[in-house]
PDB file of N, CA and C in Angstrom:
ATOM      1  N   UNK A   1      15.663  10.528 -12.184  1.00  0.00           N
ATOM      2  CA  UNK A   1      14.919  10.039 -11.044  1.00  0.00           C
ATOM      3  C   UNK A   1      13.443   9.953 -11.432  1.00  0.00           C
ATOM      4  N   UNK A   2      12.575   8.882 -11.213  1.00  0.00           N
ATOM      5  CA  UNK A   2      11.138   8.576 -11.267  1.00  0.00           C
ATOM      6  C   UNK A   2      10.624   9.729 -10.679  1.00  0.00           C
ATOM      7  N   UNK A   3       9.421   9.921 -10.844  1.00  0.00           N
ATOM      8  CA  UNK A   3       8.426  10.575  -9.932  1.00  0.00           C
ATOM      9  C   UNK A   3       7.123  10.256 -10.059  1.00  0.00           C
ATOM     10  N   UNK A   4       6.432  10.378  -8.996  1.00  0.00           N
ATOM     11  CA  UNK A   4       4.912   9.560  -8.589  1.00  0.00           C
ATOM     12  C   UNK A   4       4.152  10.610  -8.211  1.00  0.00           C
ATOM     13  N   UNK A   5       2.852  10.529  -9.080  1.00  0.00           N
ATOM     14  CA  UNK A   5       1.646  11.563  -8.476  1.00  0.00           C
ATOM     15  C   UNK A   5       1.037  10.827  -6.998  1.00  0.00           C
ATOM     16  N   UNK A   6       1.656   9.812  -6.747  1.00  0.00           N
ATOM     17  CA  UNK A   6       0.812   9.337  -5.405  1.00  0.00           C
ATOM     18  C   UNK A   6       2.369   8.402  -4.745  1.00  0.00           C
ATOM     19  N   UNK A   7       2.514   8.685  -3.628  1.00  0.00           N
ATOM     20  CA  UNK A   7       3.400   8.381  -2.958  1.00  0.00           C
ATOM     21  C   UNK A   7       2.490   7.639  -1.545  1.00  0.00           C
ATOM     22  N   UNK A   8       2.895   6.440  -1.154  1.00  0.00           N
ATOM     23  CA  UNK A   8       2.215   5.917   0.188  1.00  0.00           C
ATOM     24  C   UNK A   8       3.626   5.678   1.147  1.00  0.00           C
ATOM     25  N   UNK A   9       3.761   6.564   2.210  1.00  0.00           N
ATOM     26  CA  UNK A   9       4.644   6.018   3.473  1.00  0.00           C
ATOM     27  C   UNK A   9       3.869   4.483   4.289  1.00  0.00           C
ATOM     28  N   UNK A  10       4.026   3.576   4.495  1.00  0.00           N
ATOM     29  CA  UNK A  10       3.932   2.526   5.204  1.00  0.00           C
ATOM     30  C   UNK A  10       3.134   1.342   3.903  1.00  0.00           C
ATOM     31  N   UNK A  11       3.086  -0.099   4.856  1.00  0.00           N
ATOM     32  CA  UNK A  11       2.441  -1.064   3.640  1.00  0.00           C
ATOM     33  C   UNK A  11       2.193  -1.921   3.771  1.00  0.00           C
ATOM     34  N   UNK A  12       1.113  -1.319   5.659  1.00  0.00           N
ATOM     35  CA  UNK A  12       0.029  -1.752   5.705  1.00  0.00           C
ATOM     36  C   UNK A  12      -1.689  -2.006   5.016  1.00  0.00           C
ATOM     37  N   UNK A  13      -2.400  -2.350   6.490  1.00  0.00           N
ATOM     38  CA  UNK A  13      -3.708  -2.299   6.433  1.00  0.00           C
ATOM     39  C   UNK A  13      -4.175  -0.895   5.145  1.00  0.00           C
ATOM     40  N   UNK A  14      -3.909  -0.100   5.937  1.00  0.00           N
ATOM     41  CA  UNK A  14      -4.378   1.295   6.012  1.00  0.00           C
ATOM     42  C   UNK A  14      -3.599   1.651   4.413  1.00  0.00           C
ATOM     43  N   UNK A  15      -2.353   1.476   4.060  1.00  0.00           N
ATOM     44  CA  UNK A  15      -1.639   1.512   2.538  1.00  0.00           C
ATOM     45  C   UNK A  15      -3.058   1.131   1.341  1.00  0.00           C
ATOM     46  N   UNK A  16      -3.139  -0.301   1.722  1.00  0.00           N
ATOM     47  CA  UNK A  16      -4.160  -0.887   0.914  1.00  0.00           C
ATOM     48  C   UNK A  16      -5.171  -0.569   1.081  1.00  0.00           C
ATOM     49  N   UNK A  17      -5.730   0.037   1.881  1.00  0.00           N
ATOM     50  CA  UNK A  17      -6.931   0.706   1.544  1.00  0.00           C
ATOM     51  C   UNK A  17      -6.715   2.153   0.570  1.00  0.00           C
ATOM     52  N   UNK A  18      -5.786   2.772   0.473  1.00  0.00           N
ATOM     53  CA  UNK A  18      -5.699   4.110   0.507  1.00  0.00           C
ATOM     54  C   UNK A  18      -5.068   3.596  -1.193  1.00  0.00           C
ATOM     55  N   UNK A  19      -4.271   2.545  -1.617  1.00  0.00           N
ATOM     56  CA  UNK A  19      -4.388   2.308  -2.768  1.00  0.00           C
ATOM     57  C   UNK A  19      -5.946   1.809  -3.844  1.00  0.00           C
ATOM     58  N   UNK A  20      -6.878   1.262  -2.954  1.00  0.00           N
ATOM     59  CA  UNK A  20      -7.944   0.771  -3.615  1.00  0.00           C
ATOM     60  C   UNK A  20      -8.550   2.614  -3.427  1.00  0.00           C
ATOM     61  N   UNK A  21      -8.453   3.523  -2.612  1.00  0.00           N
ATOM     62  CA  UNK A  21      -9.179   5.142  -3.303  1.00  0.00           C
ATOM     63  C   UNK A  21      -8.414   5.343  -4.005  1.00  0.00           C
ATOM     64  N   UNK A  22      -7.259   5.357  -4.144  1.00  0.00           N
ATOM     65  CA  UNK A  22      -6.510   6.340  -5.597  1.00  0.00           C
ATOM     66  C   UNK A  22      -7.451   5.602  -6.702  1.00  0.00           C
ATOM     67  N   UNK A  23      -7.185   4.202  -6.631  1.00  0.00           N
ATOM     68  CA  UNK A  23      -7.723   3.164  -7.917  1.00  0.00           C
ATOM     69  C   UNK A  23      -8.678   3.562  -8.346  1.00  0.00           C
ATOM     70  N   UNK A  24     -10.007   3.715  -7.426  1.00  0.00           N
ATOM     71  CA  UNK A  24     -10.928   4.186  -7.605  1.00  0.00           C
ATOM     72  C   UNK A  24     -11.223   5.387  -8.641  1.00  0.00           C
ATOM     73  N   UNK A  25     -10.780   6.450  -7.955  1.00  0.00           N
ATOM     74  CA  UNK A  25     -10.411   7.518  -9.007  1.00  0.00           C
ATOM     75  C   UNK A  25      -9.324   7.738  -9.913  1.00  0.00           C
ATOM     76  N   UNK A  26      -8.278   6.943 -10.089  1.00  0.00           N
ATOM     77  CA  UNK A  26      -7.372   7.376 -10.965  1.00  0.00           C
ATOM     78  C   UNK A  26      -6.446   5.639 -11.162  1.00  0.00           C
ATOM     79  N   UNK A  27      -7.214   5.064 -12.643  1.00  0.00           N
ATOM     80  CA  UNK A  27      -7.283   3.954 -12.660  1.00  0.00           C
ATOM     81  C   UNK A  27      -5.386   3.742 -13.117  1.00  0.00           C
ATOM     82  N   UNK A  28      -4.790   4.788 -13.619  1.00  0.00           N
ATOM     83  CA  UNK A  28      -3.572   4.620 -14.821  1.00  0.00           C
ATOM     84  C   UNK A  28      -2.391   5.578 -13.777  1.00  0.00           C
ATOM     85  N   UNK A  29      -2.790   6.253 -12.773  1.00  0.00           N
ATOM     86  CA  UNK A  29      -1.818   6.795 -12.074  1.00  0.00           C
ATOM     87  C   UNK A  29      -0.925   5.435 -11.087  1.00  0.00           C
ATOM     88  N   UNK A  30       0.553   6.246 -11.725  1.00  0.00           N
ATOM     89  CA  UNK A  30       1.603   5.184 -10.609  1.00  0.00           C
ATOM     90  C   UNK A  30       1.617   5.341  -9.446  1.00  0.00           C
ATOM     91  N   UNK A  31       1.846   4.583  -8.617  1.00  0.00           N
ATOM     92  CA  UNK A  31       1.770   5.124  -7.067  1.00  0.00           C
ATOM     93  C   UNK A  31       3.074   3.818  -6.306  1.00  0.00           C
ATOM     94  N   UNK A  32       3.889   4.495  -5.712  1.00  0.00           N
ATOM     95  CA  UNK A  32       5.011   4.514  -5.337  1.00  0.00           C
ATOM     96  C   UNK A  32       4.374   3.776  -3.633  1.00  0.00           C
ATOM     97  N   UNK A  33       5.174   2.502  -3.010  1.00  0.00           N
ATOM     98  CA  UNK A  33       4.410   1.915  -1.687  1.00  0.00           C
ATOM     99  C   UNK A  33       5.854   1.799  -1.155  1.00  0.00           C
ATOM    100  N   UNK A  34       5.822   2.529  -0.206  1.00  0.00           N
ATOM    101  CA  UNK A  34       7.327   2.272   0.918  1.00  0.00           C
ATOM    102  C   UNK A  34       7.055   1.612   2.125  1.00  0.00           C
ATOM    103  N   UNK A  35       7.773   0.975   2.456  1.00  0.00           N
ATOM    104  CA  UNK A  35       7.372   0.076   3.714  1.00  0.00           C
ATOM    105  C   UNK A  35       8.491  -0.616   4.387  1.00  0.00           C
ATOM    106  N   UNK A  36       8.981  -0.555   5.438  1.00  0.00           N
ATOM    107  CA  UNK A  36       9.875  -1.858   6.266  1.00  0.00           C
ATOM    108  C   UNK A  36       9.052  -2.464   6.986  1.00  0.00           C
ATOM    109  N   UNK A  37       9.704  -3.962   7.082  1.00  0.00           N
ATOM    110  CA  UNK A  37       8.602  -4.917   7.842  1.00  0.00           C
ATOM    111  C   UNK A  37       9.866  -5.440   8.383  1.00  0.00           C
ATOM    112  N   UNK A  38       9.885  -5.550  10.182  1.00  0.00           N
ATOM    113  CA  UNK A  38      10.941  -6.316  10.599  1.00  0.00           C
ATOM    114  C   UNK A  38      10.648  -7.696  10.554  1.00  0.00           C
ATOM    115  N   UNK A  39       9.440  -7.961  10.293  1.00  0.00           N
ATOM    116  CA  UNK A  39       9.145  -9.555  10.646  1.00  0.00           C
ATOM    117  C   UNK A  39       7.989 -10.149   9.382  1.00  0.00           C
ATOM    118  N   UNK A  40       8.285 -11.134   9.016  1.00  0.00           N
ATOM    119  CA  UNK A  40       7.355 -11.826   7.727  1.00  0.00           C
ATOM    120  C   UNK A  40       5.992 -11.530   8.110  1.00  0.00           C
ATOM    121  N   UNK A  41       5.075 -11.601   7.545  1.00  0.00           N
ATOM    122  CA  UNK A  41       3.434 -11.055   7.131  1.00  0.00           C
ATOM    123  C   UNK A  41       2.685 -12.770   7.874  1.00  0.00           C
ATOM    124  N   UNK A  42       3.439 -13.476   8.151  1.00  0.00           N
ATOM    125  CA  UNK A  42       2.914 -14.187   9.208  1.00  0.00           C
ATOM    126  C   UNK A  42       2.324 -13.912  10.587  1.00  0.00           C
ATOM    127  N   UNK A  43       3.263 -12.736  10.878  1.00  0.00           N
ATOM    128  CA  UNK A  43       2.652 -12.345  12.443  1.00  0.00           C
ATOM    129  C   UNK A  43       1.940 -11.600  12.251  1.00  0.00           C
ATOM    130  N   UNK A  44       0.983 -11.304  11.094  1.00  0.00           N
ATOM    131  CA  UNK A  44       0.410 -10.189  11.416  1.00  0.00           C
ATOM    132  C   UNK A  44      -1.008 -10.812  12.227  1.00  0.00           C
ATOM    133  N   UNK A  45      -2.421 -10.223  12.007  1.00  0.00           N
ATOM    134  CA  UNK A  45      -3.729 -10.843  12.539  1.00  0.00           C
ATOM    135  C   UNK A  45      -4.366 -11.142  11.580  1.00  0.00           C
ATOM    136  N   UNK A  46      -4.776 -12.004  11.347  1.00  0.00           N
ATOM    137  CA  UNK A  46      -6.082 -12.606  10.048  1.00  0.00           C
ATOM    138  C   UNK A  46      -6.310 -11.944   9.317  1.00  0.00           C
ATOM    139  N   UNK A  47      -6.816 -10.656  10.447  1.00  0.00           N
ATOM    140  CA  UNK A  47      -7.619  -9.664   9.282  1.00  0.00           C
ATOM    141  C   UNK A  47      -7.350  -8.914   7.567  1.00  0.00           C
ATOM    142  N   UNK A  48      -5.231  -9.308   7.957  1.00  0.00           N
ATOM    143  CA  UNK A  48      -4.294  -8.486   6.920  1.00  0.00           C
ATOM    144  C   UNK A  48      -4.673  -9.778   6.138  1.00  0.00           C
ATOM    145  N   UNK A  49      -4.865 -11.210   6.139  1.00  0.00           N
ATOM    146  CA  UNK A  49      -4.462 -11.836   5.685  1.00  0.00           C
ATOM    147  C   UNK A  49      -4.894 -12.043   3.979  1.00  0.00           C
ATOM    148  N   UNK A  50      -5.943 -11.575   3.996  1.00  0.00           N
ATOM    149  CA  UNK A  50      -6.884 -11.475   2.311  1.00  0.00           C
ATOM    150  C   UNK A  50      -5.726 -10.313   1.644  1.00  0.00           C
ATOM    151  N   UNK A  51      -5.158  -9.531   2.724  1.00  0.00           N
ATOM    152  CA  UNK A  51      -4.622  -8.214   1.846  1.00  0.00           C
ATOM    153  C   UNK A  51      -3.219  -8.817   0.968  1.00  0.00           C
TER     154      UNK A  51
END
């Protein structure tokens, strides 16, 4: 079984931010992104949309 020094529950807004701080400090660490989306990244609001 894999294992990850950085694990993210969800994969949102808030995911991607919290991946650009690991990055920040820890350029070579894996980090593991879990997420269900019932509906395509269309509905989200603009704001996700650069993400």
């Amino acid at each position: 079984m894999a294992t990850y020094p950085y694990v993210i529950i969800g994969a949102g807004m808030s995911a991607a931010a919290a991946v650009q701080g690991i990055r920040d400090h820890d350029r070579a660490g894996e980090i593991l992104i879990g997420g269900q989306e019932a509906f395509p990244p269309y509905k989200r609001s603009p704001l996700s949309k650069g993400l």
